[in-house]
Protein backbone atom coordinates (compact mmCIF):
# COMPACT_ATOMS: atom_id res chain seq x y z
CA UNK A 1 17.76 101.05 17.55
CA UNK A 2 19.90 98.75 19.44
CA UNK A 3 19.71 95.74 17.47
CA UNK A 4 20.69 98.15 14.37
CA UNK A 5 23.39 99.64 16.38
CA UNK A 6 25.06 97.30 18.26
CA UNK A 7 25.01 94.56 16.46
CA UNK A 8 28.60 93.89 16.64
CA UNK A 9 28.24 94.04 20.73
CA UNK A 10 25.57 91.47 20.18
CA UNK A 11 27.84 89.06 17.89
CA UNK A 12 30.48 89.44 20.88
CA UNK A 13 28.03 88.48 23.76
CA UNK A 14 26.70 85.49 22.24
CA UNK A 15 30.23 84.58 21.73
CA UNK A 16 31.60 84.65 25.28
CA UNK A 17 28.07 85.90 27.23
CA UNK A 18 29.92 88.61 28.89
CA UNK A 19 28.30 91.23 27.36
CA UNK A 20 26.54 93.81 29.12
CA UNK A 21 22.86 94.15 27.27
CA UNK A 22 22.84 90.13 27.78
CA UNK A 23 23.68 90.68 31.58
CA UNK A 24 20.58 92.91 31.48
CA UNK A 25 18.12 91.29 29.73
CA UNK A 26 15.54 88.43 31.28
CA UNK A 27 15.95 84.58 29.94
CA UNK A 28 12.36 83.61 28.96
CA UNK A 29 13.60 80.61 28.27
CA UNK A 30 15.60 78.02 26.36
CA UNK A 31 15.60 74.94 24.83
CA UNK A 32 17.52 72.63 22.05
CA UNK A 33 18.53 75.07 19.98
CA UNK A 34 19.10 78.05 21.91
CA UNK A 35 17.72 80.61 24.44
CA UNK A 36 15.41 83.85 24.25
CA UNK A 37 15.48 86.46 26.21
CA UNK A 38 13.18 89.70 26.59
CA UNK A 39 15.44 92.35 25.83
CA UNK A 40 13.06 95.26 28.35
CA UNK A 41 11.91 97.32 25.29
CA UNK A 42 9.16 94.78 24.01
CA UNK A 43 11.48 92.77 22.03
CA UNK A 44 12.80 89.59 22.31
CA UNK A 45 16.50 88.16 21.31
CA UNK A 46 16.69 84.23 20.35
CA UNK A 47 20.30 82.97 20.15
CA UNK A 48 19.82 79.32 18.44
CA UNK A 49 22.23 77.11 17.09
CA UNK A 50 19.68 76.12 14.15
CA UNK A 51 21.03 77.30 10.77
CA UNK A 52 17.44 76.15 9.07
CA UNK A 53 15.67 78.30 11.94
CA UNK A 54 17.85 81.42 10.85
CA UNK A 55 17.71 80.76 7.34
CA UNK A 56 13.71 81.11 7.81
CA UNK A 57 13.47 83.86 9.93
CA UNK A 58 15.43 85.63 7.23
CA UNK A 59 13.40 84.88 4.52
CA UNK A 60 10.49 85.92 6.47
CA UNK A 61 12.25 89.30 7.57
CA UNK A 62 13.15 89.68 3.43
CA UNK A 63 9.28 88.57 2.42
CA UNK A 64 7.41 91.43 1.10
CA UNK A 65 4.04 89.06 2.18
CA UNK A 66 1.96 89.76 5.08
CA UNK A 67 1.96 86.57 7.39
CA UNK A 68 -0.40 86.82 10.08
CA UNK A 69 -0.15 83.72 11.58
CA UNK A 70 3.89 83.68 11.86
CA UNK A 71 5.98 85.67 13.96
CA UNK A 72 7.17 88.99 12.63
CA UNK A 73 10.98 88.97 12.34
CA UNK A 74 12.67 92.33 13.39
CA UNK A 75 15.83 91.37 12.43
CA UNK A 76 18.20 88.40 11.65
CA UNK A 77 22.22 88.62 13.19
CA UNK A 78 24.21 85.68 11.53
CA UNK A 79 27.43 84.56 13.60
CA UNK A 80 29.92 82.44 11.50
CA UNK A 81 32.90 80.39 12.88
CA UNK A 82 35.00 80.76 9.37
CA UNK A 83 32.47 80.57 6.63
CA UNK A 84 30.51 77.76 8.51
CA UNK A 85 27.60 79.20 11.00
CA UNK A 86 27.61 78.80 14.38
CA UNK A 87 25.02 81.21 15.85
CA UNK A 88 21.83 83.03 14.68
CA UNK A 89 20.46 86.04 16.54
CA UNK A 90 16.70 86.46 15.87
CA UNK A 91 14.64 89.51 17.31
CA UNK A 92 11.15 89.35 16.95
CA UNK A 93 8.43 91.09 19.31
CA UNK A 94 7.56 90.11 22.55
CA UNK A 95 4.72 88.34 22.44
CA UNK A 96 1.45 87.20 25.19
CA UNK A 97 2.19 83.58 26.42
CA UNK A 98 -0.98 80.66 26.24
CA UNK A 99 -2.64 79.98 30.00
CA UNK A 100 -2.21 76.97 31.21
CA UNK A 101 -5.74 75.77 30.55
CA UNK A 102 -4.71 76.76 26.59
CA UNK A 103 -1.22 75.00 27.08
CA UNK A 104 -3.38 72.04 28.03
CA UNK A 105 -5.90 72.11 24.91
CA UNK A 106 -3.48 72.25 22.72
CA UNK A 107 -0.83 69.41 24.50
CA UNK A 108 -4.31 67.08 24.43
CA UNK A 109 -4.75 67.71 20.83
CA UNK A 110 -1.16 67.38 19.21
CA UNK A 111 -0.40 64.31 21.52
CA UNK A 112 -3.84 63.16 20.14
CA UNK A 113 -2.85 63.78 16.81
CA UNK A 114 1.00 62.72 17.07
CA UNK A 115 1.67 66.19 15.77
CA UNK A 116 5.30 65.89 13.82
CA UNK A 117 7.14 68.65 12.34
CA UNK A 118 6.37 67.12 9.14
CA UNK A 119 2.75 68.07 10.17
CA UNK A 120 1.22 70.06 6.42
CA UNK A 121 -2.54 69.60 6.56
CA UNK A 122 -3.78 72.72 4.85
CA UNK A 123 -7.67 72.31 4.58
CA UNK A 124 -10.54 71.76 7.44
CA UNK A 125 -11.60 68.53 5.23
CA UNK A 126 -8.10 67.40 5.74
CA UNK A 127 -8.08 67.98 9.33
CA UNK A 128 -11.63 66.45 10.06
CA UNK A 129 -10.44 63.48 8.44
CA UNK A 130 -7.17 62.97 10.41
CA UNK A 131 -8.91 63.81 13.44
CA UNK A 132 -12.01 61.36 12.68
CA UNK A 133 -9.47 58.66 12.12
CA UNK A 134 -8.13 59.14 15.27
CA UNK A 135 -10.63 59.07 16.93
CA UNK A 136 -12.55 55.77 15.51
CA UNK A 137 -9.06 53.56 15.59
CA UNK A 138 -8.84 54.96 19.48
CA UNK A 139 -12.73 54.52 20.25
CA UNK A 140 -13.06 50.84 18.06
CA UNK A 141 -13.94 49.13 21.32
CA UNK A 142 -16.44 51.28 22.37
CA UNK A 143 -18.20 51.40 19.23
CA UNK A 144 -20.03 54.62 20.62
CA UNK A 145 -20.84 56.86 17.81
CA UNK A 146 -21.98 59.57 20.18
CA UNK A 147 -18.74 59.17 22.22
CA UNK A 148 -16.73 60.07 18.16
CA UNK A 149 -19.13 62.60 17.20
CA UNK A 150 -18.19 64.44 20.38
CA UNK A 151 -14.58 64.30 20.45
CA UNK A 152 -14.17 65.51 17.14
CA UNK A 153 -16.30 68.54 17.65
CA UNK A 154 -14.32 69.20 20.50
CA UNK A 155 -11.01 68.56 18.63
CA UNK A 156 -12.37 70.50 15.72
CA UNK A 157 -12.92 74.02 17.93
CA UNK A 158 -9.56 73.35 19.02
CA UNK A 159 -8.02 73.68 15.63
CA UNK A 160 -10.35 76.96 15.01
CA UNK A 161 -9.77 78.69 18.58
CA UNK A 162 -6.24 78.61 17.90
CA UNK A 163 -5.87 79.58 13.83
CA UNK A 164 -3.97 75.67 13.13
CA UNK A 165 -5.62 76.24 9.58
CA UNK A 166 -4.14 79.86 9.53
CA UNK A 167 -0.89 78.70 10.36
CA UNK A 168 -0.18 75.78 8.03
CA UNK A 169 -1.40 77.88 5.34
CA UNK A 170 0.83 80.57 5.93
CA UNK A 171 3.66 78.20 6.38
CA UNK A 172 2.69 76.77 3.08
CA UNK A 173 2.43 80.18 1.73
CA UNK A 174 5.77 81.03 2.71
CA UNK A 175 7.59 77.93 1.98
CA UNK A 176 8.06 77.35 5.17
CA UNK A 177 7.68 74.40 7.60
CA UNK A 178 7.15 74.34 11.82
CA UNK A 179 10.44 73.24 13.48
CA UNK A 180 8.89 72.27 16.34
CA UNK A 181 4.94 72.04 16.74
CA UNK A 182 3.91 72.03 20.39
CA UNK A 183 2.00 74.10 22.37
CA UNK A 184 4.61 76.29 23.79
CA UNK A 185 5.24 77.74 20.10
CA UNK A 186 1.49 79.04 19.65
CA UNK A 187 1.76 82.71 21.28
CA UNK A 188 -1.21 85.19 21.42
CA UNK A 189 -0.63 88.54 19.16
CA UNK A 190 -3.22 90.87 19.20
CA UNK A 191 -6.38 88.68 19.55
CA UNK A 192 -5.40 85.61 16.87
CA UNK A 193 -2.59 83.11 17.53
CA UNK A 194 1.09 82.36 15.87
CA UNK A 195 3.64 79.89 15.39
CA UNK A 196 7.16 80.82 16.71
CA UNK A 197 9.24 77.90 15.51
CA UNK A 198 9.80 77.88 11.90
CA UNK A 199 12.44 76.27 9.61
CA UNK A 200 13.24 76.32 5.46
C-alpha cells in the first residue's frame, strides 16, 4: 500500500512539498500544527508539527485495545531533523464531516462549558453537575427554575447525541488526552462519533 511503500517519497515531500502524491492529493484542511489532506483512496495524510500528537497516534496504532470513540491510526511516519523531530505523518481513514447545524450544537455547548484540553469528565453525574453549574451561575438573575431545568436537558442530549462520555472514557482508557476539543474534531464513523485530536 502506498503509505507502506513509499514512505521514504512521503518523508521527502513533507520536506520540500515537491512531491508528486502531495501534488495530487486534496488539502482538507490545516491548522496550528499542520495540514491533512485526502489522499483519493479513502485515506487521509496529516503532516503536524506536534511531537505529543505523533507520539499518541503511535501508541494508538501499537494498542492492541479497541477504541471506538478515537480515530483509527493506519500508520505513523516520524521525520527527524538530527535526532530531534520535526514532522509526523499520520494516516488515518477518511472520515464523514459534522453539518453545520451539528458544528453549531456542539460550538454552543463547549463555549458553554469553556471546554479546555484539560477537559477529563468521565461520568454523566460529573457532566450533569458541570453543566448544572453553568447553567445556575449564568441564569442567577433570572431565578427561573424552568428556564435551568431546560437548558440542561438540552445540554445533556448534546453530550449523548455525540458519544462526549464515549470519548473521554476512551481517552482515559488509553492514556490519552484531546489536544484540541472543538467541534471540528468530532467526525461521524459509521453511525457514532470520534475525536480526531489526541495527544500523550
Amino acid at each position: 500500500m502506498l503509505y507502506k511503500l513509499k514512505r521514504h517519497k512521503i518523508f521527502l515531500s513533507a520536506i520540500d512539498g515537491l512531491n508528486t502524491e502531495l501534488k495530487k492529493w486534496k488539502l482538507l484542511g490545516s491548522g496550528s500544527y499542520g495540514k491533512a489532506y485526502d489522499m483519493g483512496d479513502g485515506r487521509v495524510c496529516k503532516i503536524t508539527t506536534n511531537e505529543r500528537e505523533t507520539k499518541a497516534a503511535k501508541k494508538l496504532r501499537n494498542s492492541k485495545k479497541n477504541f471506538s470513540y478515537l480515530y483509527k491510526i493506519l500508520d505513523v511516519l516520524v521525520l527527524k531533523k538530527g535526532n530531534k523531530f520535526w514532522r509526523g505523518l499520520i494516516i488515518t481513514p477518511k472520515y464523514k464531516k459534522l453539518t453545520d447545524n451539528q458544528k453549531a450544537e456542539l460550538y454552543e455547548l463547549f463555549c458553554f462549558l469553556e471546554l479546555t484540553p484539560s477537559f477529563r469528565l468521565s461520568s454523566m453525574k460529573q457532566i450533569k453537575d458541570k453543566i448544572k453549574k453553568a447553567v445556575n451561575d449564568y441564569y442567577v438573575p433570572l431565578k427561573a427554575q424552568v428556564i435551568v431545568n431546560s437548558v440542561i436537558r438540552k445540554r445533556m442530549k448534546i453530550f449523548k447525541r455525540f458519544n462526549i462520555l464515549y470519548i473521554l472514557r476512551n481517552l482515559k482508557a488509553a492514556n490519552l488526552g484531546p489536544e484540541d476539543m472543538h467541534y471540528e474534531n468530532i467526525l461521524k464513523d459509521e453511525g457514532h462519533y470520534i475525536l480526531i485530536d489526541i495527544a500523550c
